[in-house]
N, C-alpha and C. Protein backbone atom coordinates (compact mmCIF):
# COMPACT_ATOMS: atom_id res chain seq x y z
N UNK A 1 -15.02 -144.81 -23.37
CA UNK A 1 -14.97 -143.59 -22.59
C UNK A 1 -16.16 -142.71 -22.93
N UNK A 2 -16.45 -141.55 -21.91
CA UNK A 2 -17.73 -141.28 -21.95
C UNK A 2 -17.30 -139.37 -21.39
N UNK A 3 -17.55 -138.79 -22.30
CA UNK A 3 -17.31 -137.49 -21.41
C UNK A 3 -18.23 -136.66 -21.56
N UNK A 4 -18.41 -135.99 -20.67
CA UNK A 4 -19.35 -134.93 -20.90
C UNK A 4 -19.00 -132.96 -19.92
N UNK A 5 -19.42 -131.94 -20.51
CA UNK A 5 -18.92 -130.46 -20.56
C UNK A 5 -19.73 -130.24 -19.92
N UNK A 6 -19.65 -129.31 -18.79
CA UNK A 6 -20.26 -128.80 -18.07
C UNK A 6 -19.96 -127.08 -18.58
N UNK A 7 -20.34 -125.89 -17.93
CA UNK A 7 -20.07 -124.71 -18.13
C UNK A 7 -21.11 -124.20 -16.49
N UNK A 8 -20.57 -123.54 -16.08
CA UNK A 8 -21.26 -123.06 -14.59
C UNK A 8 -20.84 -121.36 -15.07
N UNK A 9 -22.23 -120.93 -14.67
CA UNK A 9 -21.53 -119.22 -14.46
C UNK A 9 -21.77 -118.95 -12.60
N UNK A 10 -21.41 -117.89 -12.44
CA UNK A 10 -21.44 -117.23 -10.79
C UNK A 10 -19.77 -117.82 -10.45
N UNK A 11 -19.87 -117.00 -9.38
CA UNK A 11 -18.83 -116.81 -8.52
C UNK A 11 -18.65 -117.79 -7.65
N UNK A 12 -17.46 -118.81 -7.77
CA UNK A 12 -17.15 -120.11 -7.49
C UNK A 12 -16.63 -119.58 -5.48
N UNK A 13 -17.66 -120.67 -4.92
CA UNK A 13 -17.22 -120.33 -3.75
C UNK A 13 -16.61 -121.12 -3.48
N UNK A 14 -15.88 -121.24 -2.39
CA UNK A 14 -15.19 -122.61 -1.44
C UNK A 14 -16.15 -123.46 -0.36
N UNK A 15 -15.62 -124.60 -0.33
CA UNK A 15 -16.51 -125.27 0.65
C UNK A 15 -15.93 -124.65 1.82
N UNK A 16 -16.48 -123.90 3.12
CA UNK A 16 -16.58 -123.49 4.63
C UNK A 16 -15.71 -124.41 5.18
N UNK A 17 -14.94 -124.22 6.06
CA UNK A 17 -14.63 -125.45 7.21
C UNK A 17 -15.96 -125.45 8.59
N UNK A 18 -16.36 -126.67 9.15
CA UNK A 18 -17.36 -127.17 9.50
C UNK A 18 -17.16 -125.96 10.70
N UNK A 19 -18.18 -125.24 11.28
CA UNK A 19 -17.90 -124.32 12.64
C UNK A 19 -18.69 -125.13 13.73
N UNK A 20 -18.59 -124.42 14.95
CA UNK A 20 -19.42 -124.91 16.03
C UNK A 20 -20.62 -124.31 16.30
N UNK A 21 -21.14 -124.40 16.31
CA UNK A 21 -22.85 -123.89 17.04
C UNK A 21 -23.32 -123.85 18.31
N UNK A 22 -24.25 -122.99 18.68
CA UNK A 22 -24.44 -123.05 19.78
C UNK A 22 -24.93 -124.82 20.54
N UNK A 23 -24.33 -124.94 21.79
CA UNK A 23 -24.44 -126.08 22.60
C UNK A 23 -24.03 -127.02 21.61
N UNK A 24 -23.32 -126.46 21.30
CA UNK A 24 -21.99 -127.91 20.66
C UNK A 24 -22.10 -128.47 19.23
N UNK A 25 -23.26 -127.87 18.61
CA UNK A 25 -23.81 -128.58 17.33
C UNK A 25 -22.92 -128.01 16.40
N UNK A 26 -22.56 -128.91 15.55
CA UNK A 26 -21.17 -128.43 14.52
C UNK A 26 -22.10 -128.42 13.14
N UNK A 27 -21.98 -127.08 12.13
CA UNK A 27 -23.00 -127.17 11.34
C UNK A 27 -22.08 -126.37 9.92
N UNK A 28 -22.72 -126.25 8.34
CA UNK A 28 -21.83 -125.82 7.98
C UNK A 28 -22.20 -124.66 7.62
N UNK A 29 -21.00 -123.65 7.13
CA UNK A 29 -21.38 -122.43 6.63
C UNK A 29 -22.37 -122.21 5.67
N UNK A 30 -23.29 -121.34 5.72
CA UNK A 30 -24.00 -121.36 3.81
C UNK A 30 -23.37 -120.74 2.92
N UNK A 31 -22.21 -120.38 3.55
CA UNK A 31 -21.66 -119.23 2.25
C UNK A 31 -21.13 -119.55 0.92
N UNK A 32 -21.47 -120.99 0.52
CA UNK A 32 -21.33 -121.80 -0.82
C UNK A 32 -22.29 -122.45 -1.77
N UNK A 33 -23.67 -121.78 -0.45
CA UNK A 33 -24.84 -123.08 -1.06
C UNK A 33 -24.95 -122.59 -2.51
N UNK A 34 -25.24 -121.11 -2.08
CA UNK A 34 -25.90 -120.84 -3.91
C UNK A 34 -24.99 -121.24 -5.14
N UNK A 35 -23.43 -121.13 -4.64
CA UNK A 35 -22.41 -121.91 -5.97
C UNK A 35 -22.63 -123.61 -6.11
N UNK A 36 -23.00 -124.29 -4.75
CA UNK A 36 -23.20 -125.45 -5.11
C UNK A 36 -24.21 -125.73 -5.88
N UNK A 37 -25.57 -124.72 -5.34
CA UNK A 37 -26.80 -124.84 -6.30
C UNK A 37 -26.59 -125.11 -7.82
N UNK A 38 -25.73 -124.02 -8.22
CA UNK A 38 -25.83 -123.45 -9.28
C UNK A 38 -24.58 -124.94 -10.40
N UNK A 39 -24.00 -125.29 -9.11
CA UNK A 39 -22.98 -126.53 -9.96
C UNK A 39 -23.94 -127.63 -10.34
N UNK A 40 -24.87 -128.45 -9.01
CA UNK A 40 -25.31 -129.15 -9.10
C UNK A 40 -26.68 -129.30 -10.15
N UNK A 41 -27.50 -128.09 -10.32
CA UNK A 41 -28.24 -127.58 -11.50
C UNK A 41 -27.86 -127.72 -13.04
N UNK A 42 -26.45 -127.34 -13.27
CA UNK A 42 -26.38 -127.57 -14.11
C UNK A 42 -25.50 -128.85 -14.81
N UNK A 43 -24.69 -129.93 -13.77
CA UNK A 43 -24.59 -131.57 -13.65
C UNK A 43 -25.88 -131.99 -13.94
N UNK A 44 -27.57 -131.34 -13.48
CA UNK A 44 -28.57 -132.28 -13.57
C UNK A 44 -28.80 -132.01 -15.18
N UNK A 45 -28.92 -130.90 -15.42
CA UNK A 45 -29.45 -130.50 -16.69
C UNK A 45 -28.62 -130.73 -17.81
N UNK A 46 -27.04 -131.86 -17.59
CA UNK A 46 -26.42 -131.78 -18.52
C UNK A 46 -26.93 -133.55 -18.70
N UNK A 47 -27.65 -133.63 -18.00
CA UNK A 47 -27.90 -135.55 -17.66
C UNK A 47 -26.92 -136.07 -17.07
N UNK A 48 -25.78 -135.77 -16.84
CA UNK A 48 -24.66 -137.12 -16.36
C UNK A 48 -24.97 -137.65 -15.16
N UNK A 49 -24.46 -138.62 -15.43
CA UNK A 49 -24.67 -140.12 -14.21
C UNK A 49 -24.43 -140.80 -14.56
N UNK A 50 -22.90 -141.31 -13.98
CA UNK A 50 -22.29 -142.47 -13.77
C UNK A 50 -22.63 -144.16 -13.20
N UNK A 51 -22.84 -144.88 -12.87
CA UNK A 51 -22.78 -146.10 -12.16
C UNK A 51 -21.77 -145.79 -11.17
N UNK A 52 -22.21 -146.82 -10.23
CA UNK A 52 -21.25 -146.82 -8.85
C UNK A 52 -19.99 -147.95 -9.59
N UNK A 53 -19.09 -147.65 -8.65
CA UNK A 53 -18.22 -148.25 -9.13
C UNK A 53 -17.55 -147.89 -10.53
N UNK A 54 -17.70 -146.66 -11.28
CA UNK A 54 -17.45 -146.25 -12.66
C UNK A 54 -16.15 -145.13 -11.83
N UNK A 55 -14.82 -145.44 -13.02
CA UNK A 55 -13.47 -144.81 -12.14
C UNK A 55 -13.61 -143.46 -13.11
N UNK A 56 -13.68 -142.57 -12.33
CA UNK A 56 -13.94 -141.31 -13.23
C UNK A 56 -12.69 -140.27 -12.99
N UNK A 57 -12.32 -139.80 -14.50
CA UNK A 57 -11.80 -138.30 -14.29
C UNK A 57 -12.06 -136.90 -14.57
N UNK A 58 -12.08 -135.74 -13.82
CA UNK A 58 -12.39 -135.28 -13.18
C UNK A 58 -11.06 -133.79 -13.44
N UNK A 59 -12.17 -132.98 -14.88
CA UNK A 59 -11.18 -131.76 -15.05
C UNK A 59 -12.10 -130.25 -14.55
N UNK A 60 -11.80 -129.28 -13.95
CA UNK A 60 -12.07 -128.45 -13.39
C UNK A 60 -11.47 -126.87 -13.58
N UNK A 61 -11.43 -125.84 -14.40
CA UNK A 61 -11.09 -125.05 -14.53
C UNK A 61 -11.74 -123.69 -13.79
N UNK A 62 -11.55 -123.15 -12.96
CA UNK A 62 -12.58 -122.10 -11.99
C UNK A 62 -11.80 -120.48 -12.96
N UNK A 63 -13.07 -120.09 -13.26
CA UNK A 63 -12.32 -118.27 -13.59
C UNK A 63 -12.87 -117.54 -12.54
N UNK A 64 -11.85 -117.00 -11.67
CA UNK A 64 -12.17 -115.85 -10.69
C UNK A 64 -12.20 -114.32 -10.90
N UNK A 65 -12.71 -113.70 -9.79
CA UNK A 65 -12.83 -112.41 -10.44
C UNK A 65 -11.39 -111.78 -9.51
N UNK A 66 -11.02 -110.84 -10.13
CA UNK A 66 -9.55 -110.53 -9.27
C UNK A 66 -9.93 -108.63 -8.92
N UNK A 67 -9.09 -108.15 -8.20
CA UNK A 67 -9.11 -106.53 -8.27
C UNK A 67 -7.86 -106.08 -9.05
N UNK A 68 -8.00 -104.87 -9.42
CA UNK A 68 -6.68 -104.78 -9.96
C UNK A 68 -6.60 -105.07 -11.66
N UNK A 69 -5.67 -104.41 -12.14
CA UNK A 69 -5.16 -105.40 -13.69
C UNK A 69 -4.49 -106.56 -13.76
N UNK A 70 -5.71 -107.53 -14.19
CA UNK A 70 -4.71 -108.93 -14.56
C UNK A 70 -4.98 -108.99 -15.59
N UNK A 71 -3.96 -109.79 -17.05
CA UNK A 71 -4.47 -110.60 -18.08
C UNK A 71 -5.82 -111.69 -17.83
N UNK A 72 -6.82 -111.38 -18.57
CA UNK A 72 -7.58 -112.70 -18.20
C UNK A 72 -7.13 -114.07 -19.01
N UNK A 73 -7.55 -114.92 -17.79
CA UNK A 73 -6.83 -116.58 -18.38
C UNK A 73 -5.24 -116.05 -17.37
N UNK A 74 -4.86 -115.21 -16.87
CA UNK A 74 -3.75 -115.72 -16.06
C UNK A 74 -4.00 -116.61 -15.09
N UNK A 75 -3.49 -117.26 -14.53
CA UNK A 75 -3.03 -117.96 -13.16
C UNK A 75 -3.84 -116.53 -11.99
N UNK A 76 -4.42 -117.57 -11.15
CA UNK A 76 -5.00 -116.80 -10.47
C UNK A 76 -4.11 -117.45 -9.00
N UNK A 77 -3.52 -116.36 -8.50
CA UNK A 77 -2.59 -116.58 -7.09
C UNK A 77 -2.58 -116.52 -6.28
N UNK A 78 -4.40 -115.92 -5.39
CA UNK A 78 -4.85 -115.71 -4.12
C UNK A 78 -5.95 -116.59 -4.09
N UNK A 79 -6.49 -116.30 -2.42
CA UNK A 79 -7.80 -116.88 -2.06
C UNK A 79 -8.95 -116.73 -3.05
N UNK A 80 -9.80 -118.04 -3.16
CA UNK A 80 -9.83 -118.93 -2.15
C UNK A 80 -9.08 -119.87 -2.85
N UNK A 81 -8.45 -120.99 -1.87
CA UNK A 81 -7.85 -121.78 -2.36
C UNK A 81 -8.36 -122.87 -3.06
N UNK A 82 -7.72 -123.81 -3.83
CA UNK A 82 -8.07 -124.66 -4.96
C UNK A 82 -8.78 -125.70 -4.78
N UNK A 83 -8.32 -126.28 -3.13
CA UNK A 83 -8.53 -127.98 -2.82
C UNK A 83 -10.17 -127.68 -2.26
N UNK A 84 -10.24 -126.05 -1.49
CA UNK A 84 -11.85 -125.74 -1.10
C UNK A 84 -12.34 -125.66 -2.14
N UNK A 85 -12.27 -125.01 -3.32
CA UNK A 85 -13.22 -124.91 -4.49
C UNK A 85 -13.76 -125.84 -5.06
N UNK A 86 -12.63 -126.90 -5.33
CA UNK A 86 -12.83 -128.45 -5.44
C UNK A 86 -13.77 -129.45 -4.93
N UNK A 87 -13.65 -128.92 -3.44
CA UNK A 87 -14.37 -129.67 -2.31
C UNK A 87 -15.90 -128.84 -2.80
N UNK A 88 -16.51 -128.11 -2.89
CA UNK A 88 -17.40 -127.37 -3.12
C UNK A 88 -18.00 -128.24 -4.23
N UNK A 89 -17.28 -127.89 -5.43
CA UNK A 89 -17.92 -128.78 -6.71
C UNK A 89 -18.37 -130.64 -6.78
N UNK A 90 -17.31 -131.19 -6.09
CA UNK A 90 -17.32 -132.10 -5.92
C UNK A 90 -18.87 -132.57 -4.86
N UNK A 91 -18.74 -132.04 -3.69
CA UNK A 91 -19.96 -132.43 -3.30
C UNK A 91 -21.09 -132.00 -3.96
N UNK A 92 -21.16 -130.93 -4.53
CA UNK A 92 -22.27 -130.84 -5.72
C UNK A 92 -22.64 -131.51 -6.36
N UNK A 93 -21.74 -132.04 -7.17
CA UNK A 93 -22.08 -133.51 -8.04
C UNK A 93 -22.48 -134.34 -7.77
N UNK A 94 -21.97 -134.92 -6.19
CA UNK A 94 -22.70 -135.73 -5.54
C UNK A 94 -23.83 -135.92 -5.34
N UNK A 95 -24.27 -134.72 -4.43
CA UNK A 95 -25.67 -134.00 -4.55
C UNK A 95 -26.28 -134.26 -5.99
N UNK A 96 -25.66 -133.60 -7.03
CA UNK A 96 -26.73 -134.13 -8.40
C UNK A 96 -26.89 -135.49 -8.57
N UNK A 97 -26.12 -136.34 -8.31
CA UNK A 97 -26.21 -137.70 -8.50
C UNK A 97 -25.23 -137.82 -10.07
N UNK A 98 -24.51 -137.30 -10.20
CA UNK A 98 -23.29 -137.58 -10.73
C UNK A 98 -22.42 -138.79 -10.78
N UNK A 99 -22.66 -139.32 -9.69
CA UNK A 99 -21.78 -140.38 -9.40
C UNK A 99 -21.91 -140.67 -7.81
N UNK A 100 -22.21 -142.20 -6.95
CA UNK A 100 -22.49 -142.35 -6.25
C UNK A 100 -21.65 -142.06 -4.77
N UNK A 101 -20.16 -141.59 -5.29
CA UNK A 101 -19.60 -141.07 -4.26
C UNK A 101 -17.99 -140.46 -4.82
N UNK A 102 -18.02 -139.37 -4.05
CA UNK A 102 -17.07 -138.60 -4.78
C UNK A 102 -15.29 -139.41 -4.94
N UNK A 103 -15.18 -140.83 -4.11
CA UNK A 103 -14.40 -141.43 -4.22
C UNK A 103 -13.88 -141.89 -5.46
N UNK A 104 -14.94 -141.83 -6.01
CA UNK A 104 -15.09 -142.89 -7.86
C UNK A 104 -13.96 -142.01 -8.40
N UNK A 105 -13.58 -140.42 -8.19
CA UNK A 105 -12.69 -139.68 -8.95
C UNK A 105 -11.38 -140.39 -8.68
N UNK A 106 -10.40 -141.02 -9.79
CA UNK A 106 -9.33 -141.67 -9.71
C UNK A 106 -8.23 -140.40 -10.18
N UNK A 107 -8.73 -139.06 -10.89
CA UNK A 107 -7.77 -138.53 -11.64
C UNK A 107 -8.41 -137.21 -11.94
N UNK A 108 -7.82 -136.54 -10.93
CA UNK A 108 -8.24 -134.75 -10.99
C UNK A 108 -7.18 -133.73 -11.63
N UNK A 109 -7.89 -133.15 -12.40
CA UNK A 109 -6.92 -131.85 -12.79
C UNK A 109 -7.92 -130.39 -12.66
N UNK A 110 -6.76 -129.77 -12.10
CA UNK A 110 -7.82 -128.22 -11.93
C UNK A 110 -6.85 -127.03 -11.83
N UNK A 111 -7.49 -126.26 -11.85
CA UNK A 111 -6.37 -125.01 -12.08
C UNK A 111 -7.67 -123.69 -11.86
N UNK A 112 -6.96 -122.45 -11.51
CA UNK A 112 -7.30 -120.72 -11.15
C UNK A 112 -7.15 -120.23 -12.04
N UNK A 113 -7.83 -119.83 -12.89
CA UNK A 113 -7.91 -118.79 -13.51
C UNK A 113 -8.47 -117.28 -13.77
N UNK A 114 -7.95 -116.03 -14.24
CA UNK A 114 -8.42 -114.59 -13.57
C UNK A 114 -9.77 -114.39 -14.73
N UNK A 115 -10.50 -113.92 -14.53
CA UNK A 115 -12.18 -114.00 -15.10
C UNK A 115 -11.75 -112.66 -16.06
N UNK A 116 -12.85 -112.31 -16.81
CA UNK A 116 -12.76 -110.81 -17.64
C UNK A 116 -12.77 -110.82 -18.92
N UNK A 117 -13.35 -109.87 -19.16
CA UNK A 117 -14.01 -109.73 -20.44
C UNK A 117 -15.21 -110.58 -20.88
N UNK A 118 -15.06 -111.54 -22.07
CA UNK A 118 -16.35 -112.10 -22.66
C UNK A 118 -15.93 -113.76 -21.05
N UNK A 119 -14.90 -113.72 -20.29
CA UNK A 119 -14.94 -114.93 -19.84
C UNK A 119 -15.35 -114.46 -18.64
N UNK A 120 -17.03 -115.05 -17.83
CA UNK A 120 -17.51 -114.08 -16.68
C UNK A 120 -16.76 -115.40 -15.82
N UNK A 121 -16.98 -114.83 -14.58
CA UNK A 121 -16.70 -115.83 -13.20
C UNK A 121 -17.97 -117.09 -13.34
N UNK A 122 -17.14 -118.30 -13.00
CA UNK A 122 -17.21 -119.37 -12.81
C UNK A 122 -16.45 -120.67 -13.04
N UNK A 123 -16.55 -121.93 -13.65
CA UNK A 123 -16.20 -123.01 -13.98
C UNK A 123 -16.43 -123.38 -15.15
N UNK A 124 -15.59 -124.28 -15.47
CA UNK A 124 -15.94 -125.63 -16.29
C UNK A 124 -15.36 -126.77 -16.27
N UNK A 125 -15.70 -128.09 -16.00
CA UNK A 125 -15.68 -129.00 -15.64
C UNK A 125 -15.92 -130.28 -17.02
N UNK A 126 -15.34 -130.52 -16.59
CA UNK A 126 -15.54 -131.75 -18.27
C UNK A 126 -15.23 -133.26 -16.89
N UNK A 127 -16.29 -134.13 -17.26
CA UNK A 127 -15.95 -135.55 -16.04
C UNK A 127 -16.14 -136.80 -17.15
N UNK A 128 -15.11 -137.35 -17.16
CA UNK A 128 -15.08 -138.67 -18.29
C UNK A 128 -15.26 -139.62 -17.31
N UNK A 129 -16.05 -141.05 -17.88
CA UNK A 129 -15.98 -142.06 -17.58
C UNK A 129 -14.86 -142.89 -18.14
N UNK A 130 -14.01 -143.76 -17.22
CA UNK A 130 -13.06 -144.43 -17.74
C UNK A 130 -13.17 -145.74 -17.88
């Protein structure tokens, strides 16, 4: 087994659902690029890269920023939702060349958490080879 820690700072966006464009062209939102940037930047700079065909798992912790008083490290219980944030990181990795297709993930765990204090908004991601 093979693992390796990621740490992302910024504000974890969601992947967009695909919209329409003018004369029919279906295109996607940018309103994630700079979080994907910022995922896939630091997948390159951590070196990982898998082989195709390598069954990988795939842990994901997002700290959000909330309004209001929360404990930080609570459960975070609003938008955006989990499976978009996911979708976001995941094609990032791709993009870094992480692994030749985001299928290889056999075994995801992820979870919301509320950001604050010394813990700023973003992720961390730990991806083992199995």
């Amino acid at each position: 087994m093979s693992s390796h820690y990621v740490e992302v700072i910024g504000t974890p966006r969601p992947q967009p659902r695909p919209r329409l464009g003018k004369g029919g062209r279906v295109f996607n939102p940018p309103s994630a690029d700079e979080w994907k940037r910022a995922v896939a930047r630091a997948c390159r700079d951590a070196k990982i890269k898998f082989p195709a065909g390598s069954a990988i798992a795939l842990d994901v912790e997002f700290f959000l920023p909330v309004r209001g008083e929360r404990e930080v490290g609570a459960p975070h219980l609003s938008t955006p939702d989990l499976d978009n944030l996911l979708k976001a990181v995941m094609d990032a990795m791709t993009t870094a060349g992480v692994w030749a297709d985001d299928a290889q993930v056999f075994c995801l765990t992820s979870r919301k958490a509320v950001a604050g204090g010394p813990r700023e908004p973003g992720a961390t991601i730990v991806v083992t080879r199995i």
